[in-house]
N, C-alpha and C. Protein backbone atom coordinates (compact mmCIF):
# COMPACT_ATOMS: atom_id res chain seq x y z
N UNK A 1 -58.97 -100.95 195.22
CA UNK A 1 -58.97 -102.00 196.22
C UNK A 1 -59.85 -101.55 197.39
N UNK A 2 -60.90 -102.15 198.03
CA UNK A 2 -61.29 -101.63 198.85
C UNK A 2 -61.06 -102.05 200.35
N UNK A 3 -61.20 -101.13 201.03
CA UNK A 3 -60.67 -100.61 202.43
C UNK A 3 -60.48 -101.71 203.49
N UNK A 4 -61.51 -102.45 202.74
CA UNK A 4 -61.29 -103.86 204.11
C UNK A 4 -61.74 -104.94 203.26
N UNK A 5 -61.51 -106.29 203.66
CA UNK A 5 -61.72 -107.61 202.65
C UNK A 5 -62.71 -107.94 203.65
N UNK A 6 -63.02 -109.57 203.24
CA UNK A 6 -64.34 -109.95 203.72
C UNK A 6 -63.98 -110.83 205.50
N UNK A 7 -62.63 -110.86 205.22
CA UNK A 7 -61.97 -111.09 206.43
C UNK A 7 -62.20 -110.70 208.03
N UNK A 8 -61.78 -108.90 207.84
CA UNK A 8 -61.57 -108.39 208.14
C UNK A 8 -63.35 -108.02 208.63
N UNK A 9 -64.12 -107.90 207.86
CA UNK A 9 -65.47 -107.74 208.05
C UNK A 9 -65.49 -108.77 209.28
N UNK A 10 -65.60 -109.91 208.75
CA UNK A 10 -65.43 -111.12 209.44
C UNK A 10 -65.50 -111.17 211.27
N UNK A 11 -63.86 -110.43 211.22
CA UNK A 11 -63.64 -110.47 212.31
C UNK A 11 -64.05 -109.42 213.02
N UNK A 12 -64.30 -108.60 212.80
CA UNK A 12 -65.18 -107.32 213.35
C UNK A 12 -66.41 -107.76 214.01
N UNK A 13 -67.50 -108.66 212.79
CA UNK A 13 -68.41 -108.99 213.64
C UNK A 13 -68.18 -109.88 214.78
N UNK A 14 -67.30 -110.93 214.72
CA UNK A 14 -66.56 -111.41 215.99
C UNK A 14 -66.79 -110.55 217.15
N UNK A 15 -65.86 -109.85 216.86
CA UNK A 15 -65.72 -109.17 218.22
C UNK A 15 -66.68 -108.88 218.92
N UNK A 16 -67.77 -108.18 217.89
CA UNK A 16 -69.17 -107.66 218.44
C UNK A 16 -69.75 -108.95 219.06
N UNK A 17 -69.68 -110.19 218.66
CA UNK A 17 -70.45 -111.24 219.16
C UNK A 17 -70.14 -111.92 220.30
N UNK A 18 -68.46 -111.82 220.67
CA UNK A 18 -67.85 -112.04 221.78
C UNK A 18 -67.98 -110.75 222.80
N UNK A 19 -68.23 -109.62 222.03
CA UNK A 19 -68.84 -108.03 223.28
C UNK A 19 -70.21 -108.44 224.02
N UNK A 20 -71.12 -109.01 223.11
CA UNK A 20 -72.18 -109.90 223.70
C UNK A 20 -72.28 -110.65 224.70
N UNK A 21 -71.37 -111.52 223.94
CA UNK A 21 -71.57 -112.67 225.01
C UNK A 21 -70.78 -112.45 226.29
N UNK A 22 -69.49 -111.43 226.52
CA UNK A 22 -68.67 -111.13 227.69
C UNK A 22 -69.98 -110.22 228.38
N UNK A 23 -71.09 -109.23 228.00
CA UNK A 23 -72.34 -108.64 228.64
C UNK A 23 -72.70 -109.62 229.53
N UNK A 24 -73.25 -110.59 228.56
CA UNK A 24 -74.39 -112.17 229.31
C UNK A 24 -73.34 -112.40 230.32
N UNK A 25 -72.11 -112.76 230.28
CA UNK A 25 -71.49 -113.57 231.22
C UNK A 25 -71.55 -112.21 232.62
N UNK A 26 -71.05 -111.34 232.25
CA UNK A 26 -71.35 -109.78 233.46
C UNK A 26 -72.40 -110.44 234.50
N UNK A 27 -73.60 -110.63 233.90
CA UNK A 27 -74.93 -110.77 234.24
C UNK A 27 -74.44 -111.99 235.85
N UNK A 28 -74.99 -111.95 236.70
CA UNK A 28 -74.57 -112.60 237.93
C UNK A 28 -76.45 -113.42 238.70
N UNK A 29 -76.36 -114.33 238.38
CA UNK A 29 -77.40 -115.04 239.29
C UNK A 29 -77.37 -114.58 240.51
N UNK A 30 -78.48 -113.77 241.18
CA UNK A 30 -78.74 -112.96 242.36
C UNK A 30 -79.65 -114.23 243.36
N UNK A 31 -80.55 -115.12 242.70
CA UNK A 31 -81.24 -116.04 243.33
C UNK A 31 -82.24 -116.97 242.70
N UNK A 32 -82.66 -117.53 243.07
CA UNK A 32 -83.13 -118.49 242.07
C UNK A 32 -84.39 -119.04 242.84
N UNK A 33 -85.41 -119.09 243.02
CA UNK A 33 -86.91 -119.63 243.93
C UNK A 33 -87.97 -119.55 242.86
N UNK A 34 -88.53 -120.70 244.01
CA UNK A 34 -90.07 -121.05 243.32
C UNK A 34 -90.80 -120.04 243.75
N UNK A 35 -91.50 -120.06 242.71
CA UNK A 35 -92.70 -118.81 243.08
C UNK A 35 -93.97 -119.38 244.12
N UNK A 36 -94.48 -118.90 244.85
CA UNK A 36 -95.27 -119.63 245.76
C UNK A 36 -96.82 -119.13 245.05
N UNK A 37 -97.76 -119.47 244.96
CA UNK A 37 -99.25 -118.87 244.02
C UNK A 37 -99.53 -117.49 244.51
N UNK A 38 -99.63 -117.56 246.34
CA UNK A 38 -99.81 -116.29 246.78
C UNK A 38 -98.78 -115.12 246.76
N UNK A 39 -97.78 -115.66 246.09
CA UNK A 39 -96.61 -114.51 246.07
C UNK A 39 -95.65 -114.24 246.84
N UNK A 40 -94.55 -113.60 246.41
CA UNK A 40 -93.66 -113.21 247.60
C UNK A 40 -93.67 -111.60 247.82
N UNK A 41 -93.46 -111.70 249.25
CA UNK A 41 -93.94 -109.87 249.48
C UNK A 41 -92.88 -109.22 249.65
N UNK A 42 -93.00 -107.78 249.19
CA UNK A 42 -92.11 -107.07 248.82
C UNK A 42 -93.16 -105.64 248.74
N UNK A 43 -94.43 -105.60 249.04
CA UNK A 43 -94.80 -105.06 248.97
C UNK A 43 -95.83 -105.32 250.25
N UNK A 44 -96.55 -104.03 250.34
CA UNK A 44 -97.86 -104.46 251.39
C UNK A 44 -99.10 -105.43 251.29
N UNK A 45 -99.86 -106.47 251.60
CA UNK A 45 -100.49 -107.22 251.15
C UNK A 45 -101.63 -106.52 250.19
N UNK A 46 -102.17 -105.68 251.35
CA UNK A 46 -102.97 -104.90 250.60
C UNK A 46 -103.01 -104.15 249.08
N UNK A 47 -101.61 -103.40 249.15
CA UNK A 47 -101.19 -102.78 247.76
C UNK A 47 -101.13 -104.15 247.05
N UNK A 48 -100.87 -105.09 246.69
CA UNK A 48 -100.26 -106.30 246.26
C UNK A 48 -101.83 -106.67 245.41
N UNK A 49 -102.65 -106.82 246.30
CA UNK A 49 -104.20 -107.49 246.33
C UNK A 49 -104.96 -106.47 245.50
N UNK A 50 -104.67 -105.30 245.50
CA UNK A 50 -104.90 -104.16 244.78
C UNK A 50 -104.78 -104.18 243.59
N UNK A 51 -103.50 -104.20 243.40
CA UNK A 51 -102.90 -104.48 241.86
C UNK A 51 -103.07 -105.34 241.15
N UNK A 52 -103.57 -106.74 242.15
CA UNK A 52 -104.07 -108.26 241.05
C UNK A 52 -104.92 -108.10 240.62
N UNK A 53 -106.26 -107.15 241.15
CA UNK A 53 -107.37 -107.56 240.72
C UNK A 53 -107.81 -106.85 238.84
N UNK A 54 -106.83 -106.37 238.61
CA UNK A 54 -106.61 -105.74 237.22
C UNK A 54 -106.00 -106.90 236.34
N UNK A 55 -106.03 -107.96 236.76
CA UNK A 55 -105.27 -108.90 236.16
C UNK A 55 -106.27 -109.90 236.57
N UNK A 56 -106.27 -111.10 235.15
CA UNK A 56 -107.76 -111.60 234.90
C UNK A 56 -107.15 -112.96 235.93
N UNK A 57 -108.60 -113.48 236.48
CA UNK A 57 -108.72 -114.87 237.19
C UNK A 57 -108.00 -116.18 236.12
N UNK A 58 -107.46 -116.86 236.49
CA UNK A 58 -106.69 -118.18 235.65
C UNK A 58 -107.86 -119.36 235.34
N UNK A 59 -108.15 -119.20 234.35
CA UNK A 59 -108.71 -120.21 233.69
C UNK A 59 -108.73 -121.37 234.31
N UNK A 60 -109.63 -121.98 234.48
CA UNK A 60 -109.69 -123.48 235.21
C UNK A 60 -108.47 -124.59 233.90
N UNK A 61 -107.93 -124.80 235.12
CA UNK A 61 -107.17 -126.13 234.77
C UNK A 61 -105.40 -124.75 235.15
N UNK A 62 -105.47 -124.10 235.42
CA UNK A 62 -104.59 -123.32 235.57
C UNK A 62 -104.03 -122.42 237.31
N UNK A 63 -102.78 -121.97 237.66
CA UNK A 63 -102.50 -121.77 238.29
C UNK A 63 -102.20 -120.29 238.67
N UNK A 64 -102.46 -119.11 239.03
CA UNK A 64 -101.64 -118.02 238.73
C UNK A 64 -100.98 -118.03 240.30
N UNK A 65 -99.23 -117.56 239.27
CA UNK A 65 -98.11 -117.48 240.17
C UNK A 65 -97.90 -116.03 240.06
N UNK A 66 -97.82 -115.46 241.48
CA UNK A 66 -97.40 -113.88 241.64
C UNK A 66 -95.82 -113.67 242.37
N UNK A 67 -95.65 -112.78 241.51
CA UNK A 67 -93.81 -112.22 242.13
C UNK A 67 -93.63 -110.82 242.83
N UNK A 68 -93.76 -110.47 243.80
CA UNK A 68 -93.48 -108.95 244.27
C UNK A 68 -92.19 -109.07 244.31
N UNK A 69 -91.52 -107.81 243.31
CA UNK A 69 -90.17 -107.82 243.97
C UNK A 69 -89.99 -106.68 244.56
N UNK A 70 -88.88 -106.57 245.32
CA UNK A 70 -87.95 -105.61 246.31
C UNK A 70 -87.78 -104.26 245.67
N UNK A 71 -88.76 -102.88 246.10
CA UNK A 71 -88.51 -102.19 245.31
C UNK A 71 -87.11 -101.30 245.22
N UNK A 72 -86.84 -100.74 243.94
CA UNK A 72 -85.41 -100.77 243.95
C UNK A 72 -85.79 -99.01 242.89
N UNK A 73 -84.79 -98.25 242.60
CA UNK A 73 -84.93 -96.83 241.89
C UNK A 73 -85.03 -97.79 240.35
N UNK A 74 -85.46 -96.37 240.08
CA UNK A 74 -85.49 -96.62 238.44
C UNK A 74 -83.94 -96.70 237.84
N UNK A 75 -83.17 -96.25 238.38
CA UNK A 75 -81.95 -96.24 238.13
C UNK A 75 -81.19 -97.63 238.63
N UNK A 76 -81.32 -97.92 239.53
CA UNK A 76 -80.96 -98.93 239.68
C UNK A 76 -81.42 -100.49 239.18
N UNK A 77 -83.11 -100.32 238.76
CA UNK A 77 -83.59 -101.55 238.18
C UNK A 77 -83.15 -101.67 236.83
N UNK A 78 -83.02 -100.30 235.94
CA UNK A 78 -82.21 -100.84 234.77
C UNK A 78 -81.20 -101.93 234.46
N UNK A 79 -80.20 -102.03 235.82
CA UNK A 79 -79.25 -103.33 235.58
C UNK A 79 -79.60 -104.27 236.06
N UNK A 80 -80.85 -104.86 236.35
CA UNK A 80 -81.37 -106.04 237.00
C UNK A 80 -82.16 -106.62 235.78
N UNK A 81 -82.06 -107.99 235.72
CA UNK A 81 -83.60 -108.76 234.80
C UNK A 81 -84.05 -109.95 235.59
N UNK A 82 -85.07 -110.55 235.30
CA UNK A 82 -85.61 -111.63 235.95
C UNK A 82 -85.54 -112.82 234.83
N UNK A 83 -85.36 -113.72 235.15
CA UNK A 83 -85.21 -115.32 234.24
C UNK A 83 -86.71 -116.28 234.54
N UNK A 84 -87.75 -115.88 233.84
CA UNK A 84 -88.75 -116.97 234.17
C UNK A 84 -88.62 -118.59 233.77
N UNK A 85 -88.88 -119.50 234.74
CA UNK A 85 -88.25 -120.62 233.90
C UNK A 85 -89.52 -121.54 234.74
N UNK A 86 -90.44 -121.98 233.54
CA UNK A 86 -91.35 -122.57 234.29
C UNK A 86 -90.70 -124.74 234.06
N UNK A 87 -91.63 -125.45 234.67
CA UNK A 87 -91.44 -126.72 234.52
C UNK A 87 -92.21 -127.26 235.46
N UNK A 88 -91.58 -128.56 235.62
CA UNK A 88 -92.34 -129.83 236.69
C UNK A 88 -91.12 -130.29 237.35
N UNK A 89 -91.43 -130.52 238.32
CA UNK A 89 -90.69 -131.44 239.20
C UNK A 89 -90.91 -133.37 238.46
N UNK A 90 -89.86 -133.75 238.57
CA UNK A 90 -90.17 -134.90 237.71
C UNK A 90 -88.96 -136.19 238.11
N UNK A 91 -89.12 -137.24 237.88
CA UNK A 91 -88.08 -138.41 238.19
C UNK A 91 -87.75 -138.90 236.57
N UNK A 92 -86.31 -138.80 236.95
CA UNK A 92 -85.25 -138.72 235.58
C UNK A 92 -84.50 -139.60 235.62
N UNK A 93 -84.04 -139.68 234.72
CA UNK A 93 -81.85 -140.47 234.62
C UNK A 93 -81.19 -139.78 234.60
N UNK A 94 -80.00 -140.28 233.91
CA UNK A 94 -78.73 -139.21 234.24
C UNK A 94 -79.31 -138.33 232.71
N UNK A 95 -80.01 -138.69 231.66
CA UNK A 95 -79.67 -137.24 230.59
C UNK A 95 -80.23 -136.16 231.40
N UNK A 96 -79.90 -135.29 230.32
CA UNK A 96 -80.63 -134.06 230.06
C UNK A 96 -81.88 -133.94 229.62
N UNK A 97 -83.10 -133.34 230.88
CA UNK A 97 -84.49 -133.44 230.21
C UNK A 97 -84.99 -132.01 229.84
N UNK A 98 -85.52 -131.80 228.57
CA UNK A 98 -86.24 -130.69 228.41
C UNK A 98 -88.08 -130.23 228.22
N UNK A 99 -88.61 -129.66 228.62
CA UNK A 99 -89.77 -129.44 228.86
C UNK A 99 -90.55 -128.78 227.58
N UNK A 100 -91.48 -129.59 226.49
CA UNK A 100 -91.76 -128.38 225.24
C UNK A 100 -92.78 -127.66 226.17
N UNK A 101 -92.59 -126.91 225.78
CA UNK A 101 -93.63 -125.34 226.27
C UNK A 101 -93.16 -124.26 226.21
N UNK A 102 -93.65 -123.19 226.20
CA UNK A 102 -93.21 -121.82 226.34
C UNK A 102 -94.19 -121.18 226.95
N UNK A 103 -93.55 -119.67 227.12
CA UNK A 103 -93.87 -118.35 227.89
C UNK A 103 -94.95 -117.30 226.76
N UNK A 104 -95.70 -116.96 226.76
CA UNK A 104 -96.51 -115.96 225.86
C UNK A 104 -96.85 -115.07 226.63
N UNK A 105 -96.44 -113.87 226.54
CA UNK A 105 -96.55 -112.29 226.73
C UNK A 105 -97.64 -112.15 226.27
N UNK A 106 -98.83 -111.36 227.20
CA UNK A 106 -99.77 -110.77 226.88
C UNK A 106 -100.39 -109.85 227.64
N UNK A 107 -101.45 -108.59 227.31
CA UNK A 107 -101.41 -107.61 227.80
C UNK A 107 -102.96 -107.49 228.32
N UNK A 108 -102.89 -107.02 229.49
CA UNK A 108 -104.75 -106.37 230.45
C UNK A 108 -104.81 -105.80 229.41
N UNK A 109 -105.86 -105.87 229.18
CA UNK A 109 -107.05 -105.02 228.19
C UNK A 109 -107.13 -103.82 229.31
N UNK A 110 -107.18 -102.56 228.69
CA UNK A 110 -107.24 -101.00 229.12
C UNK A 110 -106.26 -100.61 230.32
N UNK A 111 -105.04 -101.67 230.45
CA UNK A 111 -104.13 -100.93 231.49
C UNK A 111 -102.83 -101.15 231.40
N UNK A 112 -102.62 -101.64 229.88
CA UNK A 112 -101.34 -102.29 229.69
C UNK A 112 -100.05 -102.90 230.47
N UNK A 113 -100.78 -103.23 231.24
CA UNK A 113 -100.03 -104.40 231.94
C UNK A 113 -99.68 -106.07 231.94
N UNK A 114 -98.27 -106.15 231.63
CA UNK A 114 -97.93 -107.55 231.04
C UNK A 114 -98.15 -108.76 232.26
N UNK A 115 -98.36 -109.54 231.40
CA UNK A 115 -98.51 -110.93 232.23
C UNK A 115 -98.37 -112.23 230.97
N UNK A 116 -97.91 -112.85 231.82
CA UNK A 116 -97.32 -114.45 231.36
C UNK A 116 -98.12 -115.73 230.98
N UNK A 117 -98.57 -116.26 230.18
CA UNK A 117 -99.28 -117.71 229.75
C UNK A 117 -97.67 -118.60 229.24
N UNK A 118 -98.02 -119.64 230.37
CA UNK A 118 -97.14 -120.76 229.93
C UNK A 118 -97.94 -121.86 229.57
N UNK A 119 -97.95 -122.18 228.28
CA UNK A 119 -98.83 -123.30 227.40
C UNK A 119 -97.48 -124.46 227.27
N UNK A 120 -98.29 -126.12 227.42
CA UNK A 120 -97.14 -126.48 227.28
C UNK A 120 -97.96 -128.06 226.95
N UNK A 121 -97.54 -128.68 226.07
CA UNK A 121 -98.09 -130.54 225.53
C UNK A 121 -97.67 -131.40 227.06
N UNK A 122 -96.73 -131.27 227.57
CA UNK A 122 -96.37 -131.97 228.58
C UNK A 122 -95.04 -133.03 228.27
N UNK A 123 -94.88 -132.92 227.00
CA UNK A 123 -93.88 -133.64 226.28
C UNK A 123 -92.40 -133.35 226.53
N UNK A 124 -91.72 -134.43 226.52
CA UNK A 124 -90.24 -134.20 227.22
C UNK A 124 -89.39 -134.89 226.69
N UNK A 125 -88.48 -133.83 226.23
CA UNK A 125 -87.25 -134.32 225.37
C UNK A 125 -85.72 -134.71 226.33
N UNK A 126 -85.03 -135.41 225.68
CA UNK A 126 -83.82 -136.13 226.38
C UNK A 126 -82.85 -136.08 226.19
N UNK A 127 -81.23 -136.38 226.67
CA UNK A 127 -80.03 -136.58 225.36
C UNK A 127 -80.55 -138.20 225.85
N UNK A 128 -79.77 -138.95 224.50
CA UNK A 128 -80.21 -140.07 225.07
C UNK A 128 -78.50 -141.02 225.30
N UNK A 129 -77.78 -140.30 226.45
CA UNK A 129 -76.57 -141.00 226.95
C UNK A 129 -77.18 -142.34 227.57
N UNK A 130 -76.47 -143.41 227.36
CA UNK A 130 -76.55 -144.48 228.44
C UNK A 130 -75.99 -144.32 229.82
N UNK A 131 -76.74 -144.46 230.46
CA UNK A 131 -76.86 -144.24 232.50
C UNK A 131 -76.07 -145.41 232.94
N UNK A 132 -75.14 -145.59 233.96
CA UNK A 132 -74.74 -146.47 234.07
C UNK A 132 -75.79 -147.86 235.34
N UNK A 133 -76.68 -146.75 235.73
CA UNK A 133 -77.73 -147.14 236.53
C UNK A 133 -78.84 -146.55 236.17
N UNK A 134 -79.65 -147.85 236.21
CA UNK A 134 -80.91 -147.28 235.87
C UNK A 134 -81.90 -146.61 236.97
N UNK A 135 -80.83 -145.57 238.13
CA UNK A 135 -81.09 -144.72 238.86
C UNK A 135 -81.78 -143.66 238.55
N UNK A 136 -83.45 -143.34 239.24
CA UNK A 136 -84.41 -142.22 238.49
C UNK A 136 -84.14 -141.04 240.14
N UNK A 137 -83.79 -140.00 239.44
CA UNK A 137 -83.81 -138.49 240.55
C UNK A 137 -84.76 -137.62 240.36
N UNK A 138 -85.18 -137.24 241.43
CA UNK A 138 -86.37 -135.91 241.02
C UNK A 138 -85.67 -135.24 241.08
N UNK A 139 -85.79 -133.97 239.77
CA UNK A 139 -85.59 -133.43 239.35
C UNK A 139 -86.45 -131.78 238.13
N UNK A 140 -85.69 -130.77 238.69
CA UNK A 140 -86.90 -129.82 238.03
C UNK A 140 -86.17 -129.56 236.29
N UNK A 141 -87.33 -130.03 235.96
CA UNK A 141 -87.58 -130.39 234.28
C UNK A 141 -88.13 -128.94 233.62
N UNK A 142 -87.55 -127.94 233.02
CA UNK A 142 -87.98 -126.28 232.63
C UNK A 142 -88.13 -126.85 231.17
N UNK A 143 -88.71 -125.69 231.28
CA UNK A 143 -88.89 -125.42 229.49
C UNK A 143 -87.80 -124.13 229.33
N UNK A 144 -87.95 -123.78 227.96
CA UNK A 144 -87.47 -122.51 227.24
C UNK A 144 -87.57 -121.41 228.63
N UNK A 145 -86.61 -120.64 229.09
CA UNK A 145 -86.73 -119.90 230.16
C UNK A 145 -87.00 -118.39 229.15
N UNK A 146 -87.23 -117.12 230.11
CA UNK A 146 -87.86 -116.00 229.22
C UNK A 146 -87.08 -114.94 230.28
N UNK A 147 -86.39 -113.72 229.61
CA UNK A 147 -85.86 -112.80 230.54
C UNK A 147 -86.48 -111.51 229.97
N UNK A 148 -86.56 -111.03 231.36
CA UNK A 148 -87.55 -109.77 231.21
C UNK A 148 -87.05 -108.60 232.06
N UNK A 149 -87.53 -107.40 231.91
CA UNK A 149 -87.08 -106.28 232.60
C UNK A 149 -87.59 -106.31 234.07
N UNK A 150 -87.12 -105.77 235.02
CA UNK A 150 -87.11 -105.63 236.36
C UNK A 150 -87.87 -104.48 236.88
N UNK A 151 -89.29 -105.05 237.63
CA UNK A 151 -89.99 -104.00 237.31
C UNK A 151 -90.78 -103.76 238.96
N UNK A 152 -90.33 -103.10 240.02
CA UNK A 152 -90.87 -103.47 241.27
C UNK A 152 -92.00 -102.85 241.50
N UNK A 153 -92.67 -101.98 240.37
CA UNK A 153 -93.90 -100.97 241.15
C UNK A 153 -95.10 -101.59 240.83
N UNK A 154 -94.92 -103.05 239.64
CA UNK A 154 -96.04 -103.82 239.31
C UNK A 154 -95.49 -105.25 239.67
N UNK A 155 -96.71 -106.07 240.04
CA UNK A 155 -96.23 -107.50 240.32
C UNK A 155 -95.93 -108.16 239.28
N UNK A 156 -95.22 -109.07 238.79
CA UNK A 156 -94.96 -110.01 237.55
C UNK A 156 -95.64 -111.13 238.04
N UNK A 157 -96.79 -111.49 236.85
CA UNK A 157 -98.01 -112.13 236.85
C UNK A 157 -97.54 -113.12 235.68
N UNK A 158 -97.58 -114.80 236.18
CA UNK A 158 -97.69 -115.90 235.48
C UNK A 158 -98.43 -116.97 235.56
N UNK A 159 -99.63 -117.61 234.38
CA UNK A 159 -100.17 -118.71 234.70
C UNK A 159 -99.80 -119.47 233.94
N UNK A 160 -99.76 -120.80 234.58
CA UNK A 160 -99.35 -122.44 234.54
C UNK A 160 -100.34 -122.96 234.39
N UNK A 161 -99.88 -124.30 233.93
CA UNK A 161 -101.06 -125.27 234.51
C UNK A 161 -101.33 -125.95 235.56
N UNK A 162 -102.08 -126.68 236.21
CA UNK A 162 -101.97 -127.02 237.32
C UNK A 162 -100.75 -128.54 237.49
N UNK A 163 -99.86 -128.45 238.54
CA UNK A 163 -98.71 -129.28 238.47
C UNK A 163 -97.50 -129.34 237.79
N UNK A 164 -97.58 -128.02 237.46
CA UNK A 164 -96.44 -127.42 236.93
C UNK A 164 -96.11 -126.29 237.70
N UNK A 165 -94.71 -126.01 237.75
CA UNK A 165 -94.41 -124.52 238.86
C UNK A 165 -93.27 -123.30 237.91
N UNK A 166 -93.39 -122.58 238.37
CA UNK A 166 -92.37 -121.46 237.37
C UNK A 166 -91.25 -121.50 238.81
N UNK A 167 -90.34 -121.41 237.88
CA UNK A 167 -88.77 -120.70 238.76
C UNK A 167 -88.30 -119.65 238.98
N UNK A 168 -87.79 -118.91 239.91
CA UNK A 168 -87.24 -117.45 239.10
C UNK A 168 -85.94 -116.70 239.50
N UNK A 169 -85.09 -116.18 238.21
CA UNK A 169 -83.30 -115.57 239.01
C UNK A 169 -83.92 -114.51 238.69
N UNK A 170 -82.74 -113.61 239.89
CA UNK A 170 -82.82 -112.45 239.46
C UNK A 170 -81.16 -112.08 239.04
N UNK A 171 -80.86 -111.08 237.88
CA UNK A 171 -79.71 -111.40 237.25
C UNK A 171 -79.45 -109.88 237.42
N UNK A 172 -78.35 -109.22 238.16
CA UNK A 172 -77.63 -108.18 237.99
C UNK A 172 -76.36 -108.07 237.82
N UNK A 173 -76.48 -106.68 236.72
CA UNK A 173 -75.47 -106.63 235.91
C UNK A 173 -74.38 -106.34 236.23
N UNK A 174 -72.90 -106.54 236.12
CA UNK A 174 -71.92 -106.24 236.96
C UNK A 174 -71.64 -104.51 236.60
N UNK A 175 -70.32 -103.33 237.53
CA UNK A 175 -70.47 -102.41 237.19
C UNK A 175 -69.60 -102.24 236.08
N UNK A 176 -68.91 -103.52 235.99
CA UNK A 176 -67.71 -103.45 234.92
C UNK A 176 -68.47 -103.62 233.93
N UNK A 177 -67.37 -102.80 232.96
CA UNK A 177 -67.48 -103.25 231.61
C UNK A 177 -66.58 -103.69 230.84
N UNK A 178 -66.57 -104.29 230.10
CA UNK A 178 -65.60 -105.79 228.72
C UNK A 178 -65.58 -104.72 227.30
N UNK A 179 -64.44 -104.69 227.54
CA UNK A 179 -64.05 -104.35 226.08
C UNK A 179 -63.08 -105.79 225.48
N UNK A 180 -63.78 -105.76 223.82
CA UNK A 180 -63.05 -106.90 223.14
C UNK A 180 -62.28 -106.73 222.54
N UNK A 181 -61.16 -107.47 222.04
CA UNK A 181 -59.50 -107.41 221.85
C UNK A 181 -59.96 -106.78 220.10
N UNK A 182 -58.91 -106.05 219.97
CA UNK A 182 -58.75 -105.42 218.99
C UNK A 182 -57.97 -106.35 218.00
């Protein structure tokens, strides 16, 4: 007979998947802002202006958005991530609107340094509840959001298109830790 049934497997991985998801929930929204093109400082302008120019000019029809963050130890940025969440500002109903596009990671040629392309049709998906008014709200319309490591000694570099804006949390981790029920 062997040692454990498929049950028991079962619920094991459970647990692991609810150890997960009690991590994500740890995770605490620190703040949430638009990125402004020229950046937010956290650094000296100069050092800042320094560091872009290793990072290529944005293609016409495009925007580049810069992030300085708050520098913090290496020890301590391990429990931090950032949530990129680009979109449009837009006039809605009551559904739920979603933005197709995404985030593409890609790297400076000879300095391996990451930076962000958000490609996107412009196309926008809905639930389609009936509104009881055909009341339209502006509203910021994201795409697929992207979480990344916390990194203050390089700027986090993203281009858009033009009329579209990126969002951004910063998410730290609580000191507790979740253990799942046995």
């Amino acid at each position: 007979m062997p040692c454990c049934s498929y049950t028991s497997l079962y619920l094991e991985t459970m647990k692991i998947h609810h150890l997960l998801l009690a991590g994500i929930v740890l995770l605490t929204a620190m703040s949430c802002n638009t990125i402004k093109s020229s950046g937010d400082s956290g650094k000296g302008a100069a050092e800042a202006a320094a560091q872009l120019k290793n990072f290529p000019a944005p293609r016409k029809g495009y925007v580049r958005y810069v992030i300085n963050l708050p520098s913090r130890s290496i020890n301590q940025e391990q429990n931090y991530k950032i949530e990129l969440s680009p979109g449009k500002l837009m006039m809605v109903d009551c559904n739920r609107h979603f933005l197709a596009g995404s985030l593409k990671e890609e790297t400076v040629n000879g300095f391996g340094y990451t930076y962000y392309t958000f490609a996107t049709s412009g196309n926008v998906s809905a639930t389609r509840m009936g509104c009881p008014d055909a009341k339209l709200t502006q509203k910021f319309v994201a795409a697929k959001s992207l979480l990344t490591d916390y990194n203050s000694r390089l700027p986090l570099v993203i281009y858009a298109p033009e009329g579209y804006q990126v969002r951004y949390k910063v998410f730290k981790a609580s000191a507790e830790t979740a253990a799942p029920e046995a």
